[in-house]
ModelCIF file with pLDDT and N, C-alpha, C, O atoms, coordinates in Angstrom:
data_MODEL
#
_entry.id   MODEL 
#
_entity.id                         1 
_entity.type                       polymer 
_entity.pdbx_number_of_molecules   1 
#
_entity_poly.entity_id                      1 
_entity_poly.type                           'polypeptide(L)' 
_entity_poly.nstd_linkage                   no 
_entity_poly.nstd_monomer                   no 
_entity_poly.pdbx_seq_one_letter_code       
;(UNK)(UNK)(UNK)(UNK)(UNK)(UNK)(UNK)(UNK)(UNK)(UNK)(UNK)(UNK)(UNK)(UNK)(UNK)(UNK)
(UNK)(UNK)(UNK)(UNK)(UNK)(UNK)(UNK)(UNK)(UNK)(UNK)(UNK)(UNK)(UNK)(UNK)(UNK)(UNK)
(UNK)(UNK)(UNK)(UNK)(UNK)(UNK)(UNK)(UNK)(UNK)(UNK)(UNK)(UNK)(UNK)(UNK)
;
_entity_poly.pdbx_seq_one_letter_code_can   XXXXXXXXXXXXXXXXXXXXXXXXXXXXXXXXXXXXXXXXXXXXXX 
_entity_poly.pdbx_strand_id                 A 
#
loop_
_entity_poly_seq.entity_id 
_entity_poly_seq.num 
_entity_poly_seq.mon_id 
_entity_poly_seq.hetero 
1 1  UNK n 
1 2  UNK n 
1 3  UNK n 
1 4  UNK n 
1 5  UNK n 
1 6  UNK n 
1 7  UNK n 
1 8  UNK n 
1 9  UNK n 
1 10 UNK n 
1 11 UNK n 
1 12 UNK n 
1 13 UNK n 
1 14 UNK n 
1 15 UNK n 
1 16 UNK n 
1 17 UNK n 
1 18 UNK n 
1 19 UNK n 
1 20 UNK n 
1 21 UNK n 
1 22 UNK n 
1 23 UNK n 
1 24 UNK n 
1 25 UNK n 
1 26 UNK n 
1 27 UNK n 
1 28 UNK n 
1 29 UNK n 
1 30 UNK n 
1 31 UNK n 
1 32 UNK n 
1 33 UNK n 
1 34 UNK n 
1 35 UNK n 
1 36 UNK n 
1 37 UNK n 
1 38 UNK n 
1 39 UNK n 
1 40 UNK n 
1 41 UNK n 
1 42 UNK n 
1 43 UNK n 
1 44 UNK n 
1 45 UNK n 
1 46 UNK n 
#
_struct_asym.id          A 
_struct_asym.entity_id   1 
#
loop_
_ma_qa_metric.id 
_ma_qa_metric.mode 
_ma_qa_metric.name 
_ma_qa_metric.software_group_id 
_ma_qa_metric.type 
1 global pLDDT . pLDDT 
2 local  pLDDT . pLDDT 
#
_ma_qa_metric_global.metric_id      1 
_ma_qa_metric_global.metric_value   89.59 
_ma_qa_metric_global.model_id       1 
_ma_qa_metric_global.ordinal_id     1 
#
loop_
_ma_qa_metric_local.label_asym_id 
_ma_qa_metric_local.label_comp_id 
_ma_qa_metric_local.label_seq_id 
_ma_qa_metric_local.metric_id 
_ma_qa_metric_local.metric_value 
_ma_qa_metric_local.model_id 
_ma_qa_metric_local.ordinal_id 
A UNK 1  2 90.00 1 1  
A UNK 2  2 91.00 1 2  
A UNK 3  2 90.00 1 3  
A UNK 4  2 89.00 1 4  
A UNK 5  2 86.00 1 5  
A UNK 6  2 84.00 1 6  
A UNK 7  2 83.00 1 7  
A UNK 8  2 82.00 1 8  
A UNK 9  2 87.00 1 9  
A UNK 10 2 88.00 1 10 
A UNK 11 2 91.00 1 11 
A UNK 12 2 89.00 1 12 
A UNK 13 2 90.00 1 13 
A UNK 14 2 93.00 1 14 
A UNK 15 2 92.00 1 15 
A UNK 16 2 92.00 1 16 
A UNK 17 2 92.00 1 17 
A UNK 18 2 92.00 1 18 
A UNK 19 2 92.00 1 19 
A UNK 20 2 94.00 1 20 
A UNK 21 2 95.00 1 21 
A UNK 22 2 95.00 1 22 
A UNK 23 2 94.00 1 23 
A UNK 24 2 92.00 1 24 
A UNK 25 2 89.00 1 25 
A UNK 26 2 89.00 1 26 
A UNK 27 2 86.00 1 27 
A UNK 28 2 84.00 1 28 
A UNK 29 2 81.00 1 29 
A UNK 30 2 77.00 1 30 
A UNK 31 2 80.00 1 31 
A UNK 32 2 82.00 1 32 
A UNK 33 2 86.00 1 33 
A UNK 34 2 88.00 1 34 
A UNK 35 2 90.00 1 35 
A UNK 36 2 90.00 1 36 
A UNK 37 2 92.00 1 37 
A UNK 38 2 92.00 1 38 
A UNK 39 2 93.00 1 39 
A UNK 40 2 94.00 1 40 
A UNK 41 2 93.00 1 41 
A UNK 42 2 95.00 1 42 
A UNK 43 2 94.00 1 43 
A UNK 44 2 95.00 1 44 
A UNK 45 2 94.00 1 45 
A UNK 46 2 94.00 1 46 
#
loop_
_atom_site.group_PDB 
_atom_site.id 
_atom_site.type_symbol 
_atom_site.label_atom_id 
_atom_site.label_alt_id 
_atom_site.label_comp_id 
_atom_site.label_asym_id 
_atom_site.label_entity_id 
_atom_site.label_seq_id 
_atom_site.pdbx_PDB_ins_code 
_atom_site.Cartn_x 
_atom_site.Cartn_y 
_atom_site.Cartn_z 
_atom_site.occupancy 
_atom_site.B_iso_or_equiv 
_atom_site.pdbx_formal_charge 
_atom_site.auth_seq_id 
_atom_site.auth_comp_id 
_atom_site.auth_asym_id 
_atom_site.auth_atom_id 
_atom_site.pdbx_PDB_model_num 
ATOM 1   N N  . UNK A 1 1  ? 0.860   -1.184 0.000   1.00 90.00 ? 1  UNK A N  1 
ATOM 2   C CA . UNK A 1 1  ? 0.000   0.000  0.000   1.00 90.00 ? 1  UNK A CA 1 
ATOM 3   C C  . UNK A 1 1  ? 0.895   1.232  0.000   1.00 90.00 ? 1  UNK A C  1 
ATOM 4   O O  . UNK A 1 1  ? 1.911   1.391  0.677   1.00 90.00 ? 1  UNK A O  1 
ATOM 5   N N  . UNK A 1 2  ? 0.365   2.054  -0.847  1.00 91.00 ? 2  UNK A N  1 
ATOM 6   C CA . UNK A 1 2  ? 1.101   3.614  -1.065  1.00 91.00 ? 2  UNK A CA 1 
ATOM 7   C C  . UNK A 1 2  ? 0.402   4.468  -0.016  1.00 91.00 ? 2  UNK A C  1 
ATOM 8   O O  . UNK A 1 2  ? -0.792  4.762  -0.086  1.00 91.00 ? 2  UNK A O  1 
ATOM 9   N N  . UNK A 1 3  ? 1.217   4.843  0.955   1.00 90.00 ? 3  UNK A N  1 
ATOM 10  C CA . UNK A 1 3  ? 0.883   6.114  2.598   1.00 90.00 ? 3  UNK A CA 1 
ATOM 11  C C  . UNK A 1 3  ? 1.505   7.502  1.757   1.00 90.00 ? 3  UNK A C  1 
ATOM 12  O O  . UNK A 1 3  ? 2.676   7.710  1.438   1.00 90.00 ? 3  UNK A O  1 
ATOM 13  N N  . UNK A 1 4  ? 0.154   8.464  1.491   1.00 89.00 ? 4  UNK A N  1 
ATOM 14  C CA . UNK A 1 4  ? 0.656   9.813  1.136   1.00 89.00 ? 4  UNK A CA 1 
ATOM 15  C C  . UNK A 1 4  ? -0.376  10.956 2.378   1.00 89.00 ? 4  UNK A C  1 
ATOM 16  O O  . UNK A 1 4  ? -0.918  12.060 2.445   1.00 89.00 ? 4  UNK A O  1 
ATOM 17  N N  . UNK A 1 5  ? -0.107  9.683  3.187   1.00 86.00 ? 5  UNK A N  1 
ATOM 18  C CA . UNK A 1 5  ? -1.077  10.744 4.090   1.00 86.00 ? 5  UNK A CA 1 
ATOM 19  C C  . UNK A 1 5  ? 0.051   12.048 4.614   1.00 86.00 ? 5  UNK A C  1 
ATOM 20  O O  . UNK A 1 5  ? -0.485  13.156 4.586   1.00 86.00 ? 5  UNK A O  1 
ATOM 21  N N  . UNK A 1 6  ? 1.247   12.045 4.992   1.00 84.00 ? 6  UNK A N  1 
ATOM 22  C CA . UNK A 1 6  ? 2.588   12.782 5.117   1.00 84.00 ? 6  UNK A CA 1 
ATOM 23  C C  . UNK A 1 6  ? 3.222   12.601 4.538   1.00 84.00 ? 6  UNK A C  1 
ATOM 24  O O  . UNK A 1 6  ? 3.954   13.585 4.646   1.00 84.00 ? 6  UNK A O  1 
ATOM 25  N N  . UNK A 1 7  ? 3.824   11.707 3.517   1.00 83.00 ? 7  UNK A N  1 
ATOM 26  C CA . UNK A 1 7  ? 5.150   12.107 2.355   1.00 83.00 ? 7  UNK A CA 1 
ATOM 27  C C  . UNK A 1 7  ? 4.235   11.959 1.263   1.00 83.00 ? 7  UNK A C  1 
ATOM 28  O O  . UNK A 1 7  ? 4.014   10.790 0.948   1.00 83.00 ? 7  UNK A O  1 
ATOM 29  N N  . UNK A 1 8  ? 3.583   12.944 0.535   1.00 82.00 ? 8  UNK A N  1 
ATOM 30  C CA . UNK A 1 8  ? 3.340   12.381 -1.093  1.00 82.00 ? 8  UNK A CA 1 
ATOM 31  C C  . UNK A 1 8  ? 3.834   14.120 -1.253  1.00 82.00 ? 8  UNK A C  1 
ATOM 32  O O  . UNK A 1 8  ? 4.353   14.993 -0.557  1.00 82.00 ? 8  UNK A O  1 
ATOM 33  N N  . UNK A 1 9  ? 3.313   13.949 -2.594  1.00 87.00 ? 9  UNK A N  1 
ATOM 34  C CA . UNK A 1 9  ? 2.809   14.793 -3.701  1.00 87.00 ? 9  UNK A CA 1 
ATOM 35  C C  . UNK A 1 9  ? 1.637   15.245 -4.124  1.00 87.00 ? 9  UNK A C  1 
ATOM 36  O O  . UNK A 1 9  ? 0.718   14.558 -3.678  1.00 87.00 ? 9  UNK A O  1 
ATOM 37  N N  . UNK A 1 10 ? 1.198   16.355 -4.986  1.00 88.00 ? 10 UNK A N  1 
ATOM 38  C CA . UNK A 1 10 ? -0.119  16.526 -5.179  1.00 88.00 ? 10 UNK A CA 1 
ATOM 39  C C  . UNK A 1 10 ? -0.970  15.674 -5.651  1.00 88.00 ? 10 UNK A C  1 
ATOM 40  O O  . UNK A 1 10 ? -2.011  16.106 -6.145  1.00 88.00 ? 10 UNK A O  1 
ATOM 41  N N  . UNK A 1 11 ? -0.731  14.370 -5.606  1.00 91.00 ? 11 UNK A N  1 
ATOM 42  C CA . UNK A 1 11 ? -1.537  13.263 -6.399  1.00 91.00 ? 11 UNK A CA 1 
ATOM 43  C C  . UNK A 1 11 ? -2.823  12.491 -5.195  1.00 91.00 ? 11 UNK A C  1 
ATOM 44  O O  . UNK A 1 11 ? -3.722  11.650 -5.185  1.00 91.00 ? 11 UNK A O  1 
ATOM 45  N N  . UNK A 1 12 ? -1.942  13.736 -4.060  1.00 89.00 ? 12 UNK A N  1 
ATOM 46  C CA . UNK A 1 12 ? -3.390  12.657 -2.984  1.00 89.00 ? 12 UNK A CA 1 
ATOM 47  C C  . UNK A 1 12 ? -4.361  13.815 -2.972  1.00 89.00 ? 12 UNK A C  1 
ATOM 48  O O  . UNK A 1 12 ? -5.423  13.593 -2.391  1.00 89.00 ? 12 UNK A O  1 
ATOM 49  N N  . UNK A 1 13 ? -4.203  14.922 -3.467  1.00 90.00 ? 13 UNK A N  1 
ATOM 50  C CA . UNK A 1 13 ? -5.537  15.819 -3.452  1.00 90.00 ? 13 UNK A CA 1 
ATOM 51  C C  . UNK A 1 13 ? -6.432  15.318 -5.220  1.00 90.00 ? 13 UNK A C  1 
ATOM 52  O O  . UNK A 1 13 ? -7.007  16.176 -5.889  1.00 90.00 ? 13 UNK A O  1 
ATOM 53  N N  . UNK A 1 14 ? -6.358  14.017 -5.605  1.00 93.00 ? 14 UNK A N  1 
ATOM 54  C CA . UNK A 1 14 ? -7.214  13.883 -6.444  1.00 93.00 ? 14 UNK A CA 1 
ATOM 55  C C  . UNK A 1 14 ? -8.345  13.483 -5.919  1.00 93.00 ? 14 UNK A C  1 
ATOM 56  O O  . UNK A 1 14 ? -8.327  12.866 -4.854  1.00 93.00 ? 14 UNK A O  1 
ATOM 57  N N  . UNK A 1 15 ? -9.837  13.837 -6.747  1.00 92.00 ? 15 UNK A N  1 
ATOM 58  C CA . UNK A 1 15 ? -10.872 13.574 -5.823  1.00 92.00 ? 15 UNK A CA 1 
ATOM 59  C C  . UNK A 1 15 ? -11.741 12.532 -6.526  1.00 92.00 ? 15 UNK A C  1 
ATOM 60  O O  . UNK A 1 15 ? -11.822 12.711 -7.741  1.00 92.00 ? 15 UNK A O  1 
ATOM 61  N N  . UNK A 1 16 ? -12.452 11.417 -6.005  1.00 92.00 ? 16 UNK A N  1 
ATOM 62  C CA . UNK A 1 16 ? -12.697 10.856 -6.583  1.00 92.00 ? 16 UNK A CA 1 
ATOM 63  C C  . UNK A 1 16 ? -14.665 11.174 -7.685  1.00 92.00 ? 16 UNK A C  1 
ATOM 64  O O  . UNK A 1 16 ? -15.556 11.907 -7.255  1.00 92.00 ? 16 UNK A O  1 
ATOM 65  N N  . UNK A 1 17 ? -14.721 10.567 -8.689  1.00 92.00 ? 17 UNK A N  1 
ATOM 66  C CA . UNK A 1 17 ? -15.576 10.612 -9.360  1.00 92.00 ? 17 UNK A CA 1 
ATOM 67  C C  . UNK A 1 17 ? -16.359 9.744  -10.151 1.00 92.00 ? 17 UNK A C  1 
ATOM 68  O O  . UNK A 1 17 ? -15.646 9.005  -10.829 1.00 92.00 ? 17 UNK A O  1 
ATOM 69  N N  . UNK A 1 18 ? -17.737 9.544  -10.330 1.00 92.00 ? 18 UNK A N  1 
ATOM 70  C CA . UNK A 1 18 ? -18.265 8.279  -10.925 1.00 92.00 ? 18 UNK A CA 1 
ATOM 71  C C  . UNK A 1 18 ? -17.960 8.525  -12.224 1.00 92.00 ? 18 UNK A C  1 
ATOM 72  O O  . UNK A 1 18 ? -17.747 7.524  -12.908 1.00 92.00 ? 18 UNK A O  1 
ATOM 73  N N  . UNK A 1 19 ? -17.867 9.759  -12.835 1.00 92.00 ? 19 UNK A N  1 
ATOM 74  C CA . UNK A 1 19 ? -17.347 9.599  -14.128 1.00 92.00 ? 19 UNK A CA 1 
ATOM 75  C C  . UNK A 1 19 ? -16.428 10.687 -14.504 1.00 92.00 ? 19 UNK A C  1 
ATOM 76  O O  . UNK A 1 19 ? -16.713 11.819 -14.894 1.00 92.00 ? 19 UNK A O  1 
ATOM 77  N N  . UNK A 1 20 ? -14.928 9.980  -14.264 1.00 94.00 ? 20 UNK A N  1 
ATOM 78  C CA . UNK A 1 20 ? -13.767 10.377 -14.497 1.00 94.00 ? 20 UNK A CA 1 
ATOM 79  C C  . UNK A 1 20 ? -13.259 11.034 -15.491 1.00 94.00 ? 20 UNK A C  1 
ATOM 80  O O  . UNK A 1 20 ? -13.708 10.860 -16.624 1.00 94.00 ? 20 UNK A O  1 
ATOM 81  N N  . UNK A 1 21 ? -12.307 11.841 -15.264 1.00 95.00 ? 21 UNK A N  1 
ATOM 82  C CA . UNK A 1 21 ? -11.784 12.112 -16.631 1.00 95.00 ? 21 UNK A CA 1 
ATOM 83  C C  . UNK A 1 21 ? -10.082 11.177 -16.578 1.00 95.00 ? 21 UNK A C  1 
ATOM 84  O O  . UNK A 1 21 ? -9.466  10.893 -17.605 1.00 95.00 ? 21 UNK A O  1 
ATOM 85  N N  . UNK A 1 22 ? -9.621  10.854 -15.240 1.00 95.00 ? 22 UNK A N  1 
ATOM 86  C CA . UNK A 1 22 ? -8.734  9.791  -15.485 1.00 95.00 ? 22 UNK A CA 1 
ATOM 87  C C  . UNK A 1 22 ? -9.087  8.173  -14.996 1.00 95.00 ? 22 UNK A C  1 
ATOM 88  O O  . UNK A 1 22 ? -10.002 7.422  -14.658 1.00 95.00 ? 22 UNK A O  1 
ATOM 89  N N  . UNK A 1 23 ? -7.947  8.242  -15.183 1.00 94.00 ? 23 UNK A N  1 
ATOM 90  C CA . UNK A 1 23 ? -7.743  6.260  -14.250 1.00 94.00 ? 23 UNK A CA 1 
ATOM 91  C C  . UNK A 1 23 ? -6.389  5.843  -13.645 1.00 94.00 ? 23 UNK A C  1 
ATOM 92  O O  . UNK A 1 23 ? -5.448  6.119  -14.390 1.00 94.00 ? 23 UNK A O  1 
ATOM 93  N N  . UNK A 1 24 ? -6.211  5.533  -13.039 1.00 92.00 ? 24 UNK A N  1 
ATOM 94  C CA . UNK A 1 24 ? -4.807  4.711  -12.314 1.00 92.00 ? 24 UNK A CA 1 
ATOM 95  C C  . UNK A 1 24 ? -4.779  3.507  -12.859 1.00 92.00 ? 24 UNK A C  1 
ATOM 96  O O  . UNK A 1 24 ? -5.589  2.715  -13.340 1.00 92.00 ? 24 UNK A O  1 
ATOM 97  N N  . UNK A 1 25 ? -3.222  3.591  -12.591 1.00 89.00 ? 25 UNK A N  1 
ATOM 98  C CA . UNK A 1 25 ? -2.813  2.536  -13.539 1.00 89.00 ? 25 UNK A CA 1 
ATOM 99  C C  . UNK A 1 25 ? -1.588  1.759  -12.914 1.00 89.00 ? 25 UNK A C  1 
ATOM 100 O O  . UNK A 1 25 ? -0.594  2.480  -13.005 1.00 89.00 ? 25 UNK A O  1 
ATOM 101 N N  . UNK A 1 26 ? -1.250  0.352  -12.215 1.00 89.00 ? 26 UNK A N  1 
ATOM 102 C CA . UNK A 1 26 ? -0.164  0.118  -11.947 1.00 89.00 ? 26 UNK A CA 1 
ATOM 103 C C  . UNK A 1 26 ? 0.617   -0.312 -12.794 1.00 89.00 ? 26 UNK A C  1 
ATOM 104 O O  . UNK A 1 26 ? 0.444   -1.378 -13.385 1.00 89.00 ? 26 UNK A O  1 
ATOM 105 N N  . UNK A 1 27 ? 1.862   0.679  -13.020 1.00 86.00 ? 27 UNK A N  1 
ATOM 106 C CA . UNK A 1 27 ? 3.415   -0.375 -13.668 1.00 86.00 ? 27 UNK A CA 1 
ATOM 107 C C  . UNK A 1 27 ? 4.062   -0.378 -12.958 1.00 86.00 ? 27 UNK A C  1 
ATOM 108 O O  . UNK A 1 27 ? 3.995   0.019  -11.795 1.00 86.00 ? 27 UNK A O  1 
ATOM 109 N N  . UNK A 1 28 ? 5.236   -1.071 -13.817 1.00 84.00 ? 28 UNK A N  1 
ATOM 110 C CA . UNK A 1 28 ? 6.491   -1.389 -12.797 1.00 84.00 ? 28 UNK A CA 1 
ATOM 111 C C  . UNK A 1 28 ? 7.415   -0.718 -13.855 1.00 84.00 ? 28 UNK A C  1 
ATOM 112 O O  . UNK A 1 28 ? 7.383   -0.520 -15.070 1.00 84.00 ? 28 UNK A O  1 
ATOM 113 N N  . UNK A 1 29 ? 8.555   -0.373 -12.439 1.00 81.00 ? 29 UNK A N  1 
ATOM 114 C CA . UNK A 1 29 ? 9.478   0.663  -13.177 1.00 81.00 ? 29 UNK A CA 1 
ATOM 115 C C  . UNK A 1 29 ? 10.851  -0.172 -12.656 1.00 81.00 ? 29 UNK A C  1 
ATOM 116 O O  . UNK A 1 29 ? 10.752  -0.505 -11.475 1.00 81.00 ? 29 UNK A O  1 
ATOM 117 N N  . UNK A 1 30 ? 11.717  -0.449 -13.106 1.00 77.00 ? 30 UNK A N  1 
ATOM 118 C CA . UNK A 1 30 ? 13.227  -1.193 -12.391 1.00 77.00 ? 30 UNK A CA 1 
ATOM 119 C C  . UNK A 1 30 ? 12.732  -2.170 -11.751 1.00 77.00 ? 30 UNK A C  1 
ATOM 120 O O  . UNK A 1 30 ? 13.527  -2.532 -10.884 1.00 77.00 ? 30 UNK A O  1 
ATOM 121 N N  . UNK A 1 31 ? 11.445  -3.001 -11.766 1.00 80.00 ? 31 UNK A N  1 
ATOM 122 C CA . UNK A 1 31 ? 11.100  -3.952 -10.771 1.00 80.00 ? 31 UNK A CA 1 
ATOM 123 C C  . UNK A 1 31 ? 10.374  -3.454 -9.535  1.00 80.00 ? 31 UNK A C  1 
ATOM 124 O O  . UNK A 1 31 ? 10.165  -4.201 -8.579  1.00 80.00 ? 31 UNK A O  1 
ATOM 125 N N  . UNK A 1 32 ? 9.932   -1.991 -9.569  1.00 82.00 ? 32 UNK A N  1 
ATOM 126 C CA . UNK A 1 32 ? 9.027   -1.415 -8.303  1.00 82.00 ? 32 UNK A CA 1 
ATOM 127 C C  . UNK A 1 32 ? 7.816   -1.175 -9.403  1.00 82.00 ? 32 UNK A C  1 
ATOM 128 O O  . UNK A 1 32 ? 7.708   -0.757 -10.556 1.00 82.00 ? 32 UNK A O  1 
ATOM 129 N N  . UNK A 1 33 ? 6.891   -1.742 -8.251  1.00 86.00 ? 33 UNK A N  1 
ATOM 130 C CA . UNK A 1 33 ? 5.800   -1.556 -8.781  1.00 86.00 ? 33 UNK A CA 1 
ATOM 131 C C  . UNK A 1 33 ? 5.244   0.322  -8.428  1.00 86.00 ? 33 UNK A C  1 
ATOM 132 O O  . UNK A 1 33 ? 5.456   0.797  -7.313  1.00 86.00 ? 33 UNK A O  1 
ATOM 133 N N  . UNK A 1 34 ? 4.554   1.169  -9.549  1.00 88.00 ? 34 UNK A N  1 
ATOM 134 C CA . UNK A 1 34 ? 4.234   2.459  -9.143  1.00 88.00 ? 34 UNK A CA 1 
ATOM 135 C C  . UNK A 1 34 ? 2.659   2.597  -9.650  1.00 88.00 ? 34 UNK A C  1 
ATOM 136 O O  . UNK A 1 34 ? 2.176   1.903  -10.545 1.00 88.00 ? 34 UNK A O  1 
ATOM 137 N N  . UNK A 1 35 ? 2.141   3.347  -9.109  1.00 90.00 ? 35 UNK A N  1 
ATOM 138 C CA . UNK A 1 35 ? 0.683   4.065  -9.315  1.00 90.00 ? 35 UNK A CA 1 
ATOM 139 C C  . UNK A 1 35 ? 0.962   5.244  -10.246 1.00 90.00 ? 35 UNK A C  1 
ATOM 140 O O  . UNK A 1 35 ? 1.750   6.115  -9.880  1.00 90.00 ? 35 UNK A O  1 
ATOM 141 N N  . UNK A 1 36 ? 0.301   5.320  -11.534 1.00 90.00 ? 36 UNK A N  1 
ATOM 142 C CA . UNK A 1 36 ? 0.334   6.478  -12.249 1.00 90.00 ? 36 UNK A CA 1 
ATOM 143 C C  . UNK A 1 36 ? -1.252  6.671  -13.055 1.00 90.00 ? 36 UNK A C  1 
ATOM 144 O O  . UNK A 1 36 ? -1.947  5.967  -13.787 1.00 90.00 ? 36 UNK A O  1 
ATOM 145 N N  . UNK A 1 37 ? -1.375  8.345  -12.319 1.00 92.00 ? 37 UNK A N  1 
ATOM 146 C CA . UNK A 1 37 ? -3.016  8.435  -12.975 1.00 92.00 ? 37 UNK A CA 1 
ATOM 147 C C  . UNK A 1 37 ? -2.775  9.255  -14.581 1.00 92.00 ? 37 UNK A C  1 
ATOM 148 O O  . UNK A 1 37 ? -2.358  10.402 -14.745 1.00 92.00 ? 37 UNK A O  1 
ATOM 149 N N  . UNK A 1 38 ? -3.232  8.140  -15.774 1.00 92.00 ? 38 UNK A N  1 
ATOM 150 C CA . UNK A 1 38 ? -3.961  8.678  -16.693 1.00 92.00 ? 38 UNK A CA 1 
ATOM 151 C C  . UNK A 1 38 ? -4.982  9.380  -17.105 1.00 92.00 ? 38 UNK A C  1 
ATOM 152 O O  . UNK A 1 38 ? -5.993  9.286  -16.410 1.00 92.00 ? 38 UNK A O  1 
ATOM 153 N N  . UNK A 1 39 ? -5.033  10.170 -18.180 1.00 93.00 ? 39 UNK A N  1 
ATOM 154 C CA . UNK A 1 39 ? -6.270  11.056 -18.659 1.00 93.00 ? 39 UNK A CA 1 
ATOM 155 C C  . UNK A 1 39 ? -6.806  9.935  -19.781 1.00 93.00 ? 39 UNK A C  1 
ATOM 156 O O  . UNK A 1 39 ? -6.187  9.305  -20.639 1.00 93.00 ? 39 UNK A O  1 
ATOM 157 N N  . UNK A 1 40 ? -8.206  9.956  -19.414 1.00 94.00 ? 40 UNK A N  1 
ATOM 158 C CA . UNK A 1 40 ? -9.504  8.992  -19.956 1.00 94.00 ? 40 UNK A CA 1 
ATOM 159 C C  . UNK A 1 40 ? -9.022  9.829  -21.299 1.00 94.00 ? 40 UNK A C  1 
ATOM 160 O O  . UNK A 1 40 ? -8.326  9.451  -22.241 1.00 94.00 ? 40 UNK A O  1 
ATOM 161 N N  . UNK A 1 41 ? -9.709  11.232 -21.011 1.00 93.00 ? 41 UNK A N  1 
ATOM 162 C CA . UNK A 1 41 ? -9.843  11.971 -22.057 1.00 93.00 ? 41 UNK A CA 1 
ATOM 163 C C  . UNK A 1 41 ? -9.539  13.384 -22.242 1.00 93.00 ? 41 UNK A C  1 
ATOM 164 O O  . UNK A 1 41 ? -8.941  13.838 -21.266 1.00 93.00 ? 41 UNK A O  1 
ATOM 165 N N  . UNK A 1 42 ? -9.709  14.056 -22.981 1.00 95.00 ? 42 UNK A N  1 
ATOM 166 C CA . UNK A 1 42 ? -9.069  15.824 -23.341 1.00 95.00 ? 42 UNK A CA 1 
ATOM 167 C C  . UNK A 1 42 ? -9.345  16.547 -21.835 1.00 95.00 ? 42 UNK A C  1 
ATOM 168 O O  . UNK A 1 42 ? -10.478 16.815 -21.435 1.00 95.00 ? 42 UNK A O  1 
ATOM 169 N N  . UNK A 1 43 ? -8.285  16.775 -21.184 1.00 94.00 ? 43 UNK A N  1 
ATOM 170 C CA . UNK A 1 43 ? -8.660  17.747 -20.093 1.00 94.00 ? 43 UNK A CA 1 
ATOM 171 C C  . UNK A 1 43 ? -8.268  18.799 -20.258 1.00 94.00 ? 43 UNK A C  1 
ATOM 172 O O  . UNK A 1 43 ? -7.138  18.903 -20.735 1.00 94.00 ? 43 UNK A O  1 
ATOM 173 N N  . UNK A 1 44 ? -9.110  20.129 -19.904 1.00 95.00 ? 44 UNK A N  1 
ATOM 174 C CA . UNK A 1 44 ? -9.148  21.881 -20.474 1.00 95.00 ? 44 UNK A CA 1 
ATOM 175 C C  . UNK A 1 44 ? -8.486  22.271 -19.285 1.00 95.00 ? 44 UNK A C  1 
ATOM 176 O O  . UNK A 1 44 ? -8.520  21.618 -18.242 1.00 95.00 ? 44 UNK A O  1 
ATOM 177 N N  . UNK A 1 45 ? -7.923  23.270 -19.435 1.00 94.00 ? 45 UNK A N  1 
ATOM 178 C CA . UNK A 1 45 ? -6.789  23.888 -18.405 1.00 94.00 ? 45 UNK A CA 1 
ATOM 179 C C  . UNK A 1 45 ? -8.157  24.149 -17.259 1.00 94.00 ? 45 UNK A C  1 
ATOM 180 O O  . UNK A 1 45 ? -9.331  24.044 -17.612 1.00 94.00 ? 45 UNK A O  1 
ATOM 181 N N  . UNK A 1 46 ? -7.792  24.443 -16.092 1.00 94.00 ? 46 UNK A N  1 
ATOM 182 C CA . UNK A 1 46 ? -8.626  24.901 -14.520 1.00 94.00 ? 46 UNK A CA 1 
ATOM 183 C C  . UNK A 1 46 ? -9.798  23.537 -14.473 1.00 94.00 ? 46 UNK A C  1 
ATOM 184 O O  . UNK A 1 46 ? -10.597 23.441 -13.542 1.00 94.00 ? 46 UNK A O  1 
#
């Protein structure tokens, strides 16, 4: 499990939604597995 309750980045103020404009996605990078959120679709600046 990924803890960004005190060390993350702005990726824990994403909020969740029934219909997204991204998705998470696990890969692996050097053999660590990582969480990276994709865009579904065209997102407009603000």
């Amino acid at each position: 499990i990924i803890d960004a309750t005190k060390c993350g980045n702005f990726a824990r103020f994403i909020n969740h939604s029934c219909n997204p404009n991204c998705y998470a996605k696990v890969i692996t990078v050097e053999s660590q597995k990582k969480i990276v959120i994709y865009s579904k679709q065209h997102i407009n600046v603000n």
